[in-house]
Every structure is written in structure tokens, then in C-alpha cells.
Protein backbone atom coordinates (compact mmCIF):
# COMPACT_ATOMS: atom_id res chain seq x y z
CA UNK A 1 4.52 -59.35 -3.29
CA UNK A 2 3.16 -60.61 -6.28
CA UNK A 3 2.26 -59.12 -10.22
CA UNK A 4 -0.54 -62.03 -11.06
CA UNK A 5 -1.43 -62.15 -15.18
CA UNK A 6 -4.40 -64.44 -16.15
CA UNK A 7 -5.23 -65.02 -19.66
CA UNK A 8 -4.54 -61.69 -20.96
CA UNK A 9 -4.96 -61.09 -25.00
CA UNK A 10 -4.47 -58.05 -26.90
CA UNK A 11 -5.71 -57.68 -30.25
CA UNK A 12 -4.62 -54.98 -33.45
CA UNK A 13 -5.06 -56.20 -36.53
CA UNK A 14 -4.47 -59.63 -35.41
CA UNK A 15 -4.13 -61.17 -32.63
CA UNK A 16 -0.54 -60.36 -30.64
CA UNK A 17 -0.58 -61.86 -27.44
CA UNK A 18 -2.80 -65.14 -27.05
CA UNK A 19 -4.00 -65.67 -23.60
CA UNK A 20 -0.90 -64.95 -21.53
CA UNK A 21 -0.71 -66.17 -17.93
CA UNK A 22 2.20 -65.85 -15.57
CA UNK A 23 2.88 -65.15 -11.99
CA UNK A 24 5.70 -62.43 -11.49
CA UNK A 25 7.70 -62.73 -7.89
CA UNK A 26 9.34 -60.19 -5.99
CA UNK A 27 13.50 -60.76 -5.35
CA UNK A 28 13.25 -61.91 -9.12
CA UNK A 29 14.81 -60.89 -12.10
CA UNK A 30 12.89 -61.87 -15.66
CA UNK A 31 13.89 -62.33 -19.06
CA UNK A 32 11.34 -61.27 -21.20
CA UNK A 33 12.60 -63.51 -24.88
CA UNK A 34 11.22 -63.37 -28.60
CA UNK A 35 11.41 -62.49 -31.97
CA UNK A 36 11.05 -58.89 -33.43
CA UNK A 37 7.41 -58.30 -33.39
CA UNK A 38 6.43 -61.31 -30.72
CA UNK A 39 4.47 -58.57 -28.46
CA UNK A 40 7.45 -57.53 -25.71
CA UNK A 41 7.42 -54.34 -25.87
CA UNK A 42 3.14 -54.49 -26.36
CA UNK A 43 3.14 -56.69 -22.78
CA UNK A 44 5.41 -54.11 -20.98
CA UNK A 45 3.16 -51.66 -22.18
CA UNK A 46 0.30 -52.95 -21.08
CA UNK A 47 1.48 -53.65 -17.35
CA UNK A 48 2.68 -49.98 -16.98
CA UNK A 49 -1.09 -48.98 -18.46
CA UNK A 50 0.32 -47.20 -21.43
CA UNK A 51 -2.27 -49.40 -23.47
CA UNK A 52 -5.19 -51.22 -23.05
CA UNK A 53 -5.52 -55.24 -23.07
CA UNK A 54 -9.20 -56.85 -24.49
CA UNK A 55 -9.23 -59.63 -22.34
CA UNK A 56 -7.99 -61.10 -19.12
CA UNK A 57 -6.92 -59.57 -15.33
CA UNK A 58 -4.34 -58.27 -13.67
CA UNK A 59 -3.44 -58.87 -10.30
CA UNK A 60 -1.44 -57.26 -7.33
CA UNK A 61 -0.85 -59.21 -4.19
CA UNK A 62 0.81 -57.85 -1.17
CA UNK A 63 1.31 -54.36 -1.09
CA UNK A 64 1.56 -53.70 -4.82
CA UNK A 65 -0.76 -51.69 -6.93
CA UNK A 66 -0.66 -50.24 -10.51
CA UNK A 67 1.41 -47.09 -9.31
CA UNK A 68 4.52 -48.85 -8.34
CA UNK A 69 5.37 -49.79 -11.63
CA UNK A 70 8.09 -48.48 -13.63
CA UNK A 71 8.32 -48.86 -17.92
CA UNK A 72 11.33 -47.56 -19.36
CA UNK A 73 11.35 -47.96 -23.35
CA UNK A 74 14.47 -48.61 -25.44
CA UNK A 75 15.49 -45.17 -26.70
CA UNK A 76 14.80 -43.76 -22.84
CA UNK A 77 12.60 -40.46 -22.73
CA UNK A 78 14.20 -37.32 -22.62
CA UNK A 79 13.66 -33.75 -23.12
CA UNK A 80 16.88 -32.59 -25.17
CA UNK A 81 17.10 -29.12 -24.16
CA UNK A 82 17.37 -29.84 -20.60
CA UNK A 83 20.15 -30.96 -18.60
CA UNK A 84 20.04 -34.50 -16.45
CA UNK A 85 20.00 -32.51 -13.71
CA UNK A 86 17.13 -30.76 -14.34
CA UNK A 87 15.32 -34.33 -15.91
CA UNK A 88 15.88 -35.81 -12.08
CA UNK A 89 14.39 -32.66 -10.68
CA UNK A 90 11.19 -32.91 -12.92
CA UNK A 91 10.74 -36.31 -11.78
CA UNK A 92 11.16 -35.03 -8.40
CA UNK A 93 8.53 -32.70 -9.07
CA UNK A 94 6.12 -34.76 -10.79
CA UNK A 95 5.80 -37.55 -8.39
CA UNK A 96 6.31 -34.86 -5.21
CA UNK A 97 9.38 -36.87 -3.91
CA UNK A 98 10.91 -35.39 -0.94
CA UNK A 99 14.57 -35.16 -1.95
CA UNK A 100 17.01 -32.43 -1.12
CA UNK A 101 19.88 -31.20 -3.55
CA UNK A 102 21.97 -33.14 -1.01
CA UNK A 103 20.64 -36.57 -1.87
CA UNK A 104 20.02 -35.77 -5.58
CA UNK A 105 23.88 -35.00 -5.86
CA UNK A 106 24.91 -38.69 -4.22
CA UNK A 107 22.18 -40.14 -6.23
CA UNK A 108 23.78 -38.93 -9.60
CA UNK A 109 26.76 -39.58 -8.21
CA UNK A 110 25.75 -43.11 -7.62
CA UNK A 111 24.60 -43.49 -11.07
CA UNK A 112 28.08 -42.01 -12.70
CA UNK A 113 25.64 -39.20 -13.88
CA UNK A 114 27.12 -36.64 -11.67
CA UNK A 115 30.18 -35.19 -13.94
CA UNK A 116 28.09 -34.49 -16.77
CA UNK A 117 24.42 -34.03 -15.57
CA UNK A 118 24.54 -30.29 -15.99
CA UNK A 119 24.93 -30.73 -19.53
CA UNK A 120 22.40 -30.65 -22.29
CA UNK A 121 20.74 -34.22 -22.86
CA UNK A 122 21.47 -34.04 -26.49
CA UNK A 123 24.59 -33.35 -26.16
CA UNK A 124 24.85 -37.10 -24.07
CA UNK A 125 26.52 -40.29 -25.82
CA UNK A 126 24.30 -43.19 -25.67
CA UNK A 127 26.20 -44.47 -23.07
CA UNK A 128 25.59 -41.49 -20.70
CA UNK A 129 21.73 -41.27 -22.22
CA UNK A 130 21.65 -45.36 -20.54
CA UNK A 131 22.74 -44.21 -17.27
CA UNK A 132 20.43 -41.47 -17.12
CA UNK A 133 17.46 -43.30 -18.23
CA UNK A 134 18.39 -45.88 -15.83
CA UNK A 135 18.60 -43.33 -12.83
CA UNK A 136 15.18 -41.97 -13.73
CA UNK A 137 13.48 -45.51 -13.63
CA UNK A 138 15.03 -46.27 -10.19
CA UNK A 139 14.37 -42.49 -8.68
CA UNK A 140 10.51 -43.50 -7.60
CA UNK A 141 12.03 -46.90 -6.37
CA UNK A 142 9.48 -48.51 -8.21
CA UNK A 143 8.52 -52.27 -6.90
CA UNK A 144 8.26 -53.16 -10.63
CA UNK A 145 11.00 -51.94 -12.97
CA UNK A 146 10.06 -52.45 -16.73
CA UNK A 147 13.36 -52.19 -18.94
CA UNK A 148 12.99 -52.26 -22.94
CA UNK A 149 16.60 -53.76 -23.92
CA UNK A 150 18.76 -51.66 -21.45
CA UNK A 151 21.80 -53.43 -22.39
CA UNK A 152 21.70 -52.78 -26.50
CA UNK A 153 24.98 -51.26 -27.44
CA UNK A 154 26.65 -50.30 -24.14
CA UNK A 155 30.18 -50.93 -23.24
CA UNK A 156 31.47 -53.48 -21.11
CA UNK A 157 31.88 -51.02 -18.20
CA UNK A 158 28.46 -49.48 -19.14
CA UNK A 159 27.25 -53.66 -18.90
CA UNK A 160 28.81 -54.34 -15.73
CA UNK A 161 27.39 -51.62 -13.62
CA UNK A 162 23.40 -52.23 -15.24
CA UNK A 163 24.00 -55.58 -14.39
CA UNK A 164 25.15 -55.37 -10.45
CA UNK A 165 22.44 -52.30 -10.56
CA UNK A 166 19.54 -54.67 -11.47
CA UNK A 167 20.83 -57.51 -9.21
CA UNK A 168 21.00 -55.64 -6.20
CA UNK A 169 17.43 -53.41 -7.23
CA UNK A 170 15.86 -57.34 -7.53
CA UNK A 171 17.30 -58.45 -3.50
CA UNK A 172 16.00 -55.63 -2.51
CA UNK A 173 12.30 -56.97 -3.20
CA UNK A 174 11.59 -55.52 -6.20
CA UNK A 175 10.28 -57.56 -9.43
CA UNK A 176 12.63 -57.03 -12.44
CA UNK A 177 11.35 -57.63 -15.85
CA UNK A 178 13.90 -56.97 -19.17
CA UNK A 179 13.59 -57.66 -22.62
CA UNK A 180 16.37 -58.95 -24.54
CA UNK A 181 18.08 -60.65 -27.22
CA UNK A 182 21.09 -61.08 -25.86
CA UNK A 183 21.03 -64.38 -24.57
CA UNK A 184 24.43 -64.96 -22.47
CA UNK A 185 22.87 -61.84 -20.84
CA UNK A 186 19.23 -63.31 -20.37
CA UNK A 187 21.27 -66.41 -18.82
CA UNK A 188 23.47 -64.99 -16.28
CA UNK A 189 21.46 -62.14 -15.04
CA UNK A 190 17.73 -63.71 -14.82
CA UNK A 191 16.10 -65.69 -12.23
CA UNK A 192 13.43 -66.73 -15.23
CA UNK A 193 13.20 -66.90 -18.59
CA UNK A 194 9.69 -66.00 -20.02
CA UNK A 195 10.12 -66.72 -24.26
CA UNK A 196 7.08 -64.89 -26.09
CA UNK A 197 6.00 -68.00 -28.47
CA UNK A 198 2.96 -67.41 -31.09
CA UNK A 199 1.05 -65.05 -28.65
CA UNK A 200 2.15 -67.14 -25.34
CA UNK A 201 4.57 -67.30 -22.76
CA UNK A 202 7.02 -70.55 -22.77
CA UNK A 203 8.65 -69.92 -18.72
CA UNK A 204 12.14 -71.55 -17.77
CA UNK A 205 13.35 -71.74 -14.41
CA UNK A 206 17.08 -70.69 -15.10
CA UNK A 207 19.23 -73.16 -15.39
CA UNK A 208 22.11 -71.74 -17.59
CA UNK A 209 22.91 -69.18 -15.70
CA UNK A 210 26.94 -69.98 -16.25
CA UNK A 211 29.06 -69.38 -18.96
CA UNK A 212 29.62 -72.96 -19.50
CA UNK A 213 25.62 -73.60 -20.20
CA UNK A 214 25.61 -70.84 -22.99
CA UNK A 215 25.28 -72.88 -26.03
CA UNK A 216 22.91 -74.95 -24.37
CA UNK A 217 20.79 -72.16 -23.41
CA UNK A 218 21.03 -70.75 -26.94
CA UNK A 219 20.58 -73.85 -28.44
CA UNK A 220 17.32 -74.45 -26.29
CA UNK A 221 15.64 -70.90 -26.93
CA UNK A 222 16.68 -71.09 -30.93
CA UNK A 223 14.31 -74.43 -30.48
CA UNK A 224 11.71 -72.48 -29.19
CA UNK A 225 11.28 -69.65 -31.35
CA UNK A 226 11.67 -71.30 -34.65
């Protein structure tokens, strides 16, 4: 299963993203890299067909197609006045999943949702906001799993489980794309490293992926984006 991108350019006012080409493998996890503004959030975006590109293709090899692909923005999407509970059942709904309350309850419970998901969403911390958002994107089991900076401001606990959660959602066959700019992150949890540089991608096979290779890595993606 592949996600094939060939020379794809998106314009606003100017020019964002320059002729981007990449092939995206399944069993992988990516590090999408850049500065504020490079065009992350506009290429995750456009691979969940939230916008529109002006040039270029996308591909799906295997048995991928444009449905199987999950975008999950930084803030999460939620509906305040409802609980989790009822968030995972409108998913449920929406996409006509065939769950029972049975499996629902051990999927929240797998999530550490369960204790609180009958409470109001705004009454969540952002911690417990995370792990819903993160139970949502993963209740379609989407091949492709689009995360806007899922690890900004969590604890170390909260870190942890995202981390083993993406690992083991990434063996399972599944093509894992974050953005980030936390780099000892973007290091020890990614198979690649795609850096967004002046409209194009810059892609590192991962290397650093030990603490002992953090200030190289650092030092290496600093070059790059200045």
C-alpha cells in the first residue's frame, strides 16, 4: 500500500507548496518538519480533500483510496455540549460502523477515555480533549492517519501512550504522517523525516532515532530550514 504525490503545487496569494513529490509507505511513521507558515498543515489538508491543489496527482496503490484517510487538526474537533461518549457514537453513526455499546466501552477504555467520557467536552482538560481526538481519528481505522501536532503540550504520561499508540497503529500497516516541531520527538518516533523547505520536501531516512543523535539531528534540520 502506497500514498504516491507527484509534483503537486498549491497556490494563494503566492505560491505555498512548489512542486512536491514523495512516495508515502505503509508500516511507516512520517515526520512532517518546517517553519510556521511552510504549508504543513495546507499539505495535510489537501491529502484528506479538505482543499483543493492547482497542479499535480495523487496516487493510491494497493488497496487504498481517498476514503481511508484520516486528518485530525491541532485543536481536535469537537462539539462542546456533548459528551465523548456521545462524539464516538456520532462517528459511529456517520460512517455506519457496526459497533455495539460492548466494544465502544473497551474502546474508550483503551483510550483512557472511559472514566470521563460521559462528561461534557468542554468541561475536558487538554489532556483528556488529546485522547479523545486521538480515539476519534483511530475509530474508522483509517489506513492513513493525518495528525496536526498531537504531541503540543501533553504530559509525559499523555506522550508516552500517543507515542506506543502511533507505533503500534504504523505495524499494523497503516501510513502515519505527523507534523511537528518537536524534534527529539520527530527523531525517535519517525521512520522518515519529510522537512517542508521553500515550497519542497527535503526527505531523510531516519538516522537519529536515539537520544544520543539529538543534537545532531537538530543541528542538521536547523541547517535546513534556515
Amino acid at each position: 500500500m502506497k500514498l504516491e504525490i507527484q509534483n503537486l503545487r498549491k497556490n494563494y496569494n503566492t505560491e505555498i507548496l512548489k512542486g512536491i513529490s514523495v512516495v508515502l509507505e505503509s508500516n511507516k511513521i512520517y515526520s512532517l518538519l518546517g517553519k510556521n507558515g511552510a504549508g504543513k498543515t495546507t499539505f495535510m489538508k489537501i491529502l484528506s480533500g479538505q482543499i483543493k491543489y492547482n497542479e499535480g496527482m495523487i496516487k493510491f496503490h494497493g488497496d487504498l483510496n481517498h476514503d481511508d484517510i484520516s486528518y485530525t487538526p491541532e485543536s481536535g474537533v469537537f462539539l462542546e455540549y456533548l459528551t465523548g461518549h456521545e462524539h464516538l457514537e456520532l462517528i459511529k453513526e456517520m460512517k455506519k460502523l457496526d459497533f455495539n455499546d460492548s466494544y465502544l466501552s473497551k474502546y474508550a477504555k483503551k483510550f483512557n477515555i472511559y472514566d470521563f467520557w460521559d462528561e461534557l467536552v468542554i468541561n475536558y482538560s487538554h489532556g483528556m480533549r488529546h485522547q479523545l481526538s486521538l480515539a476519534m481519528a483511530l475509530l474508522t481505522s483509517p489506513k492513513v492517519l493525518l495528525l496536526d501536532e498531537p504531541l503540543t503540550s501533553l504530559d509525559p504520561i499523555n506522550v508516552k501512550f500517543t507515542k506506543d499508540i502511533l507505533l503500534d497503529y504504523a505495524d499494523e500497516g497503516n501510513i502515519v504522517i505527523i507534523s511537528t516541531h518537536i524534534l527529539p520527538i520527530a527523531s525517535q518516533l519517525s521512520n522518515d523525516i519529510l522537512v517542508l523547505v521553500d515550497g519542497k520536501f527535503v526527505e531523510l531516512k531516519n538516522k537519529y532515532n536515539n537520544k544520543d543523535r539529538d543534537c545532531e539531528f537538530e543541528e542538521k534540520i536547523i541547517s535546513l530550514l534556515k
